[in-house]
Protein backbone atom coordinates (compact mmCIF):
# COMPACT_ATOMS: atom_id res chain seq x y z
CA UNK A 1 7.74 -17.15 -7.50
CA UNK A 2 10.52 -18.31 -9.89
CA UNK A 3 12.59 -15.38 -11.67
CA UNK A 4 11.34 -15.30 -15.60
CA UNK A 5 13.93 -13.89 -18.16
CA UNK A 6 12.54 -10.78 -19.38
CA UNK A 7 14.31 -8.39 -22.02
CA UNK A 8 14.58 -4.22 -20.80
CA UNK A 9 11.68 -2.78 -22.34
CA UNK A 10 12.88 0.07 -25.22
CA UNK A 11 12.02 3.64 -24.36
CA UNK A 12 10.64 5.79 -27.12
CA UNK A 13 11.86 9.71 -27.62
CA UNK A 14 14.94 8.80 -25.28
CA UNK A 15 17.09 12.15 -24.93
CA UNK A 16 20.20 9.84 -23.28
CA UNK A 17 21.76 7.45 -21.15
CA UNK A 18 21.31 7.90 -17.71
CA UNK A 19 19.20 8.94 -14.43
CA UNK A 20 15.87 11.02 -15.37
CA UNK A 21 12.65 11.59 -13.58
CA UNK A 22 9.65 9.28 -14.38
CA UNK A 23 7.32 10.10 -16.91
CA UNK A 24 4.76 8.31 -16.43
CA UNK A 25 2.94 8.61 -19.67
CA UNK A 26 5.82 6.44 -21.11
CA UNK A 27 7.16 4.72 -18.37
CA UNK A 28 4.30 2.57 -16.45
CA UNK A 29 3.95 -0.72 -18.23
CA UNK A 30 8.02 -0.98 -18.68
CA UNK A 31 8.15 -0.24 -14.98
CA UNK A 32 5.72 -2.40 -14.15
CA UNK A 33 7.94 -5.38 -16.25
CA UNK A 34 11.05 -4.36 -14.34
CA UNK A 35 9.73 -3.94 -10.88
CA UNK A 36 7.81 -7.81 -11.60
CA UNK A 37 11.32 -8.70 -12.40
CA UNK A 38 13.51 -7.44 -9.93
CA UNK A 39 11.69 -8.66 -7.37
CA UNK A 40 9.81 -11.33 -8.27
CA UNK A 41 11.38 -13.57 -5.27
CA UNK A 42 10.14 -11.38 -3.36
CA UNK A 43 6.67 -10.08 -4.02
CA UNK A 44 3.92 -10.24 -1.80
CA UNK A 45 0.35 -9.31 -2.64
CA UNK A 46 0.79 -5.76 -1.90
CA UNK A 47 3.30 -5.92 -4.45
CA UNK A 48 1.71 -7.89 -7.28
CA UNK A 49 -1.44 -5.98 -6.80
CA UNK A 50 0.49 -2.55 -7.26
CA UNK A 51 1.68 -4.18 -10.52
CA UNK A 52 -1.71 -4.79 -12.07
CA UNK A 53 -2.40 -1.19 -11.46
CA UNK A 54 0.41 0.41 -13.02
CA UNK A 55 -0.54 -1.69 -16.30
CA UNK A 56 -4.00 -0.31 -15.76
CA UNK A 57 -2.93 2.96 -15.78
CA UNK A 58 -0.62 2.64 -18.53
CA UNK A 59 -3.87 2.63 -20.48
CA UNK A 60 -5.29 6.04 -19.22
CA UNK A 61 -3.24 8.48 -21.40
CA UNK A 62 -3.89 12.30 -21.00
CA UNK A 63 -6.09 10.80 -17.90
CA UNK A 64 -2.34 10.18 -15.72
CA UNK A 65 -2.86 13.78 -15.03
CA UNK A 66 -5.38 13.64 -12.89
CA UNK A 67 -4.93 10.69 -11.33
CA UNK A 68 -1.74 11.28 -10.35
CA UNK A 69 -3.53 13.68 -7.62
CA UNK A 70 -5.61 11.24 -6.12
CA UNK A 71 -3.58 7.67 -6.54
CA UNK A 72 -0.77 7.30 -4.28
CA UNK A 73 0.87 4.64 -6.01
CA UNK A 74 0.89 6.72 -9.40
CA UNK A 75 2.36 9.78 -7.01
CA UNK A 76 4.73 7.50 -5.42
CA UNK A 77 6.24 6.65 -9.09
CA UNK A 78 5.82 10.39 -10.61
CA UNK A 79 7.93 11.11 -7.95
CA UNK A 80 10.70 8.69 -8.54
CA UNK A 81 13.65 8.37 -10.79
CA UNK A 82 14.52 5.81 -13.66
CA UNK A 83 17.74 4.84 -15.12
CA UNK A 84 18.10 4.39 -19.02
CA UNK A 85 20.77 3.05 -21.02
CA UNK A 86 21.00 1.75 -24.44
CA UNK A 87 17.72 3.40 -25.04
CA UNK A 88 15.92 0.61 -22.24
CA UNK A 89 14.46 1.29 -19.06
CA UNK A 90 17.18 -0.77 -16.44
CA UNK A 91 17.02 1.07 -13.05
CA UNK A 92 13.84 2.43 -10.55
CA UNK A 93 13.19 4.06 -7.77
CA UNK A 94 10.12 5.34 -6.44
CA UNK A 95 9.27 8.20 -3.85
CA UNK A 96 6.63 8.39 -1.75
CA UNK A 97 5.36 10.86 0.66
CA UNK A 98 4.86 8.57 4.17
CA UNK A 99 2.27 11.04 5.98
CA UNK A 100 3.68 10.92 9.46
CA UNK A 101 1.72 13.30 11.30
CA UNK A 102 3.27 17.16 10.97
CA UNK A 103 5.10 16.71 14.27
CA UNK A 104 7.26 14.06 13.53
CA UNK A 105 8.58 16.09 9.90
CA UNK A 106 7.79 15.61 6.58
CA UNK A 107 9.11 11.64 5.87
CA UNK A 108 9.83 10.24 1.95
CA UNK A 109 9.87 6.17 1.59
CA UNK A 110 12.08 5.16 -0.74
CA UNK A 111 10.61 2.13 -2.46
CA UNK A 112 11.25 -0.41 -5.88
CA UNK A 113 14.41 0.60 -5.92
CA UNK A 114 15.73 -1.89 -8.59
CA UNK A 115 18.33 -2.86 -11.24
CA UNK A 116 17.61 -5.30 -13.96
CA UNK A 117 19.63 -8.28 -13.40
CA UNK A 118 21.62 -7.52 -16.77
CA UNK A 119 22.61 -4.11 -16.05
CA UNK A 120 23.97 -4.67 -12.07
CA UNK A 121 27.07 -3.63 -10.80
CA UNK A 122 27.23 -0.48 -12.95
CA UNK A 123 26.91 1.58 -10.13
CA UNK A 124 23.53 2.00 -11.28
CA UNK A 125 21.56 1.82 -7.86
CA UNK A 126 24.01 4.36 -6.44
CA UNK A 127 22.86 7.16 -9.21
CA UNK A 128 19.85 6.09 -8.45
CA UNK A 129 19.42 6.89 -4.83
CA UNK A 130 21.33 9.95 -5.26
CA UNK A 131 19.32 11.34 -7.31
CA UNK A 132 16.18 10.68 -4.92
CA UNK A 133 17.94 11.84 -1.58
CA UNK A 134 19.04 15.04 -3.23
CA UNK A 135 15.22 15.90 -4.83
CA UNK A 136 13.87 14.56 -1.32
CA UNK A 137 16.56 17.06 0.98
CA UNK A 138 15.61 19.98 -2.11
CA UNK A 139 11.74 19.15 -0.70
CA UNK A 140 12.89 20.01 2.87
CA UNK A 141 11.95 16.25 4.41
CA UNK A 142 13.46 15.56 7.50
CA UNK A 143 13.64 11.56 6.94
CA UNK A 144 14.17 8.78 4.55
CA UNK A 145 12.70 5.35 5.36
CA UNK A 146 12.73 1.99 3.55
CA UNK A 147 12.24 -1.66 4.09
CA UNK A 148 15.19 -4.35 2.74
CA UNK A 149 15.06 -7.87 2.85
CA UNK A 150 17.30 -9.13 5.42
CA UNK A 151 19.02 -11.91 3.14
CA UNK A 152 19.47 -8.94 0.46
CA UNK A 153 23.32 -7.99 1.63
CA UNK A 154 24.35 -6.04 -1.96
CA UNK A 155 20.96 -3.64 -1.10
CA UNK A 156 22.26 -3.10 2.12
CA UNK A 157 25.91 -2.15 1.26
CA UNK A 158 24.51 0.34 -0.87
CA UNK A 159 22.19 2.10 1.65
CA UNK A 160 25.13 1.24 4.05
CA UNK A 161 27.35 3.91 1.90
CA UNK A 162 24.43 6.46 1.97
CA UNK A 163 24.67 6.51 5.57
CA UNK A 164 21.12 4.53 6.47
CA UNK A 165 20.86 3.14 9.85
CA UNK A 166 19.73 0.15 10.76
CA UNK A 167 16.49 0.28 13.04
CA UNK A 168 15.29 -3.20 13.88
CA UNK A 169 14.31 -6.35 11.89
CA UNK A 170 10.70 -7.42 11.78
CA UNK A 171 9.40 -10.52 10.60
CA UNK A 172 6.52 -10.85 8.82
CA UNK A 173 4.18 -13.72 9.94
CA UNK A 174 0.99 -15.54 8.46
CA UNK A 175 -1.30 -17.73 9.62
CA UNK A 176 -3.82 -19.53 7.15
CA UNK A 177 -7.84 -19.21 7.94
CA UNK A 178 -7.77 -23.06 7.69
CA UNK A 179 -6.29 -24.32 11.11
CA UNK A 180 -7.77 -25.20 14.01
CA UNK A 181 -6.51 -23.32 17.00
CA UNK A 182 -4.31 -25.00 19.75
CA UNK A 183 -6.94 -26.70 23.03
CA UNK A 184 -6.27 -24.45 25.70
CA UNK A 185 -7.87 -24.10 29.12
CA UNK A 186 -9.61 -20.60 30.41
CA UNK A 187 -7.32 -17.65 30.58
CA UNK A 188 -5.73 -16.59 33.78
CA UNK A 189 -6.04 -12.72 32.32
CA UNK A 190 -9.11 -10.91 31.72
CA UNK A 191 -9.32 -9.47 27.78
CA UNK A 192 -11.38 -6.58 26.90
CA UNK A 193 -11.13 -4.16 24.48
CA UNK A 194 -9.68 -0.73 25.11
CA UNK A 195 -12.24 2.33 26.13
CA UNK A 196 -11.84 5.12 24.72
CA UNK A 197 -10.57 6.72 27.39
CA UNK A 198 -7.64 5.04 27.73
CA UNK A 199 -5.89 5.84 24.75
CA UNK A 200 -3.58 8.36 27.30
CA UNK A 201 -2.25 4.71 28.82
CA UNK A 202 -1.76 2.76 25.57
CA UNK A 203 0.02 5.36 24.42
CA UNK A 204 2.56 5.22 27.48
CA UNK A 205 2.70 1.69 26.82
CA UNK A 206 3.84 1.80 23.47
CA UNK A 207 6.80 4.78 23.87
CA UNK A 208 8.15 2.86 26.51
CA UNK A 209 7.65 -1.03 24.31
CA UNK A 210 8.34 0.35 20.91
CA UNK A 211 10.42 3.75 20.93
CA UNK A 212 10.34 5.36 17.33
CA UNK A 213 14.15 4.99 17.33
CA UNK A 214 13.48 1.34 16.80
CA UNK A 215 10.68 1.18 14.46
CA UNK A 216 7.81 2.42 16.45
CA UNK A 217 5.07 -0.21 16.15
CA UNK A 218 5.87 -1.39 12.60
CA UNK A 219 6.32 -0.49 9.12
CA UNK A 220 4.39 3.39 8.59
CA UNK A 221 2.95 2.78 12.30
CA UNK A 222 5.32 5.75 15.06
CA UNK A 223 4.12 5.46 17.68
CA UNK A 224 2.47 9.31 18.37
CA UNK A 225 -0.99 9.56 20.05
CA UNK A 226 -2.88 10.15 16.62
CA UNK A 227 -2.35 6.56 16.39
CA UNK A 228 -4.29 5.93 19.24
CA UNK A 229 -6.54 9.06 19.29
CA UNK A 230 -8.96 9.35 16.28
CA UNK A 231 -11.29 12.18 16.16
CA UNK A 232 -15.22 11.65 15.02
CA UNK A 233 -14.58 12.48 11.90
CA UNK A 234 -11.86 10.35 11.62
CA UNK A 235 -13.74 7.07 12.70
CA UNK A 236 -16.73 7.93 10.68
CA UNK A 237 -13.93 8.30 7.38
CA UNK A 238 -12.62 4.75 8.59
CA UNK A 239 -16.47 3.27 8.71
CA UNK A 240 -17.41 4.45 5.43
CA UNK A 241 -14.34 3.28 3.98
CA UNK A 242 -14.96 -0.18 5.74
CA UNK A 243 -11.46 -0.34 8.05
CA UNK A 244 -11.95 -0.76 11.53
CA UNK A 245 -9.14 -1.48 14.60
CA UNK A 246 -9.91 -3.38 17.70
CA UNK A 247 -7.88 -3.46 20.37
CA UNK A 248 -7.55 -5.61 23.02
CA UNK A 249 -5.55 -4.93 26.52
CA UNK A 250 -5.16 -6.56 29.32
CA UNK A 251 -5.00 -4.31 32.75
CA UNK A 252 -3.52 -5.04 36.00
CA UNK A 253 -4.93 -5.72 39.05
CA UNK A 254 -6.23 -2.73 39.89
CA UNK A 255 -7.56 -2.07 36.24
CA UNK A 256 -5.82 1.46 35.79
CA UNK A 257 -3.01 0.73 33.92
CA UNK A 258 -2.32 -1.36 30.46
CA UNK A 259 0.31 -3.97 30.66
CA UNK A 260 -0.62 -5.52 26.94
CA UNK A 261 -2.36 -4.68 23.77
CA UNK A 262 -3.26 -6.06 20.99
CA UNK A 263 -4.44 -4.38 17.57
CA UNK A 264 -6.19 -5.89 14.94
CA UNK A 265 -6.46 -4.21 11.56
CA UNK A 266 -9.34 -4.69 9.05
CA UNK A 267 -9.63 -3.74 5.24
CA UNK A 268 -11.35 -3.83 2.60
CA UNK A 269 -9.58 -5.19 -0.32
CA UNK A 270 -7.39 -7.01 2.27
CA UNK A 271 -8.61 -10.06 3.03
CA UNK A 272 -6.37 -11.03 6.04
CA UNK A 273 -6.83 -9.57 9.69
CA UNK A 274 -3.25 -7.14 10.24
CA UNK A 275 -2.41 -7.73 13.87
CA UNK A 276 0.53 -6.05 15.69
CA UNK A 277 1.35 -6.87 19.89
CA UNK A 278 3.29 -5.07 22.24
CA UNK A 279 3.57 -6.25 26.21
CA UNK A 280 5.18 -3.52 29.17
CA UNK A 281 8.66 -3.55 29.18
CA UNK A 282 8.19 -3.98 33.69
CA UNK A 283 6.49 -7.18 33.19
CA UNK A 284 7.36 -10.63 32.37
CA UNK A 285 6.15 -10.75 28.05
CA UNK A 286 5.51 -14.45 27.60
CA UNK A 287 2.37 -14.91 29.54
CA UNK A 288 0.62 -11.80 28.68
CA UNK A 289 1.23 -12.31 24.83
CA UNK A 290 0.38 -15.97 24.93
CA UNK A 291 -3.13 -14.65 26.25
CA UNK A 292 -3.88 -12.28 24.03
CA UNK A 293 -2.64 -14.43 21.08
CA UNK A 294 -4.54 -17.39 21.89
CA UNK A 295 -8.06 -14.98 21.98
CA UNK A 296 -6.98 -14.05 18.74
CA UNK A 297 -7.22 -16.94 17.13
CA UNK A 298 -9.45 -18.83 18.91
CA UNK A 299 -12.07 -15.53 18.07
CA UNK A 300 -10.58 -15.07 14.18
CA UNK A 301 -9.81 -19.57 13.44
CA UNK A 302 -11.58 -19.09 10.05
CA UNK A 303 -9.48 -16.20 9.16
CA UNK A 304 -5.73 -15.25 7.88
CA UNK A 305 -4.08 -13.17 10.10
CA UNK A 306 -1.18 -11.36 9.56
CA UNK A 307 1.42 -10.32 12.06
CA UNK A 308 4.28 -7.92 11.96
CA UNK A 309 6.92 -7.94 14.93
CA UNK A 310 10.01 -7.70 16.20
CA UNK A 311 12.79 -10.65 14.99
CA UNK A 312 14.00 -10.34 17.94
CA UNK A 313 11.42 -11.04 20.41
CA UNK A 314 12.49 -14.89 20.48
CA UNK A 315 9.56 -15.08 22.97
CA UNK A 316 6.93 -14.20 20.52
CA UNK A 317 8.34 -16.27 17.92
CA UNK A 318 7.72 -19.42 19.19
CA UNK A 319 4.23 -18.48 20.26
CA UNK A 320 3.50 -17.52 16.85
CA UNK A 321 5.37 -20.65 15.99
CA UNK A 322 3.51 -22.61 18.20
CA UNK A 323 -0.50 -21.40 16.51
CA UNK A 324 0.35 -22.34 12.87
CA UNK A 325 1.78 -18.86 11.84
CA UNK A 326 4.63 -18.94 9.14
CA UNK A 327 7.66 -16.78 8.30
CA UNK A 328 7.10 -14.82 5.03
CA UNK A 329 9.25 -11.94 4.96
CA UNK A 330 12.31 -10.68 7.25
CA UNK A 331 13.24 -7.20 6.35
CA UNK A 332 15.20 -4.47 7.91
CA UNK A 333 13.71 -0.91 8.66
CA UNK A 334 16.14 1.58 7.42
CA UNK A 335 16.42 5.50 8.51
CA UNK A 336 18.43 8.15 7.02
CA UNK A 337 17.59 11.75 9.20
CA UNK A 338 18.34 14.85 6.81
């Protein structure tokens, strides 16, 4: 998307210059222009879609209220911070509540957190985020997380100075619904999908492939066994709400234990298939995760298919190379504990 030239927007009934939480009555649709702005490189479909709804609700007046109760994008931005100065809206950043299951701690995402172009290197971003670390530590949270673009080194100096560590670096990969998939002969591995039962071993699986300490299984995905355990009530919510997960593993020998899995993610609203893969860290990756990926899209050819994994896993990235997927986003996972 090419970078427009867009003016601040003015903010009426300004008190002053400076940091001050959203109000979202006023703020929406000048939000929505900076945030469309700042990152307009950048945006994916989540994002642009989030930006249509904020000038939606910029229309609801006296309505925000209540919405604001049962939207989690309009939370997410009543919870946040904007910067003013010269009576225009320059600076962002929203606050969301991640809902990481009680165990883990309460966890805030910091998200948008943006500077029109104009107004950068004012130390802007800095008042910013210190004014949403000290509201999140006053809420008792035990984390921050956020995602940066890996090529986006000024973002990362500043979370650098707020002492964020670095987790891991996923890439984000896409395949389009229109290629064929690659000939291959039959499969050496047998691919079913996981019983029920089994959730106890897929869980094992994943603390020992993808500790939390390195991003768990992906972006808002620890790895904890409600991720793997849903109760009836929970899969009847996800049926009515048309999402499903399948997951596919691949056993040993004797059948008992899970040396691969695959998930795959469907949404409504979201037209492409979200698939994440993780292999045993005591076997040899390559062959196991060519398997599964090859029943993936063989099974899903007429579908997009999104993948989020490791940037690391050179292994995996030629695979994914290899069946048509491309490279759209490289970001760093970020973690500051409280």
């Amino acid at each position: 998307m090419t970078r427009i030239g867009v003016r601040p927007a003015a903010m009426p009934n300004m008190l002053g210059d400076g940091v001050r939480p959203v109000n979202l009555r006023s703020d929406l649709r000048p939000l929505a222009d900076l945030i469309e702005l700042v990152f307009a490189d950048s945006m994916d479909d989540y994002g642009r879609s989030a930006v249509r709804e904020m000038r939606f609700l910029s229309h609801l007046g006296y309505g925000l209220k209540l919405i604001t109760t049962m939207n989690e994008l309009a939370l997410g931005i009543s919870l946040g911070f904007v910067y003013v100065m010269d009576g225009q809206l320059v600076g962002n950043v929203s606050v969301y509540p991640a809902n990481y299951p009680r165990e883990l701690g309460e966890t805030c995402i910091l998200a948008n957190v943006g500077v029109h172009p104009d107004y950068q290197r004012r130390g802007i971003g800095q008042e910013l985020m210190d004014a949403s670390q000290a509201m999140i530590r006053k809420r008792g949270a035990s984390r921050i997380i956020l995602q940066v673009n890996c090529d986006n080194i000024p973002a990362q100096r500043l979370y650098d100075r707020q002492g964020f560590v670095y987790e891991r670096a996923w890439r984000v990969w896409r395949r389009a619904g229109f290629f064929r998939p690659p000939v291959s002969g039959k499969g050496k591995f047998h691919i079913t999908r996981a019983r029920p039962g089994e959730w106890p071993a897929e869980y094992a699986l994943a603390l020992a492939a993808r500790p939390n300490r390195l991003g768990g299984l992906g972006w808002l995905k620890p790895v904890h066994k409600s991720a793997f355990y849903s109760a009836p009530w929970r899969r009847l919510l996800n049926l009515l709400s048309l999402k499903s997960v399948e997951r596919l593993v691949i056993r040993d020998g004797g059948g008992k234990r899970i040396l691969a899995s695959c998930w795959l993610e469907r949404e409504a609203g979201f037209g492409a298939i979200r698939a994440r893969l993780f292999t045993s860290p005591g076997v040899e990756p390559q062959p196991y995760a060519e398997a599964l990926l090859g029943n993936v899209v063989s099974r899903y050819d007429g579908a997009s298919i999104v993948f989020e994994h490791p940037r690391d896993d050179e292994a995996m990235n030629e695979l994914l190379k290899t069946h048509q997927f491309k490279v759209r986003r490289e970001l760093w996972h970020m973690r500051l504990d409280l």
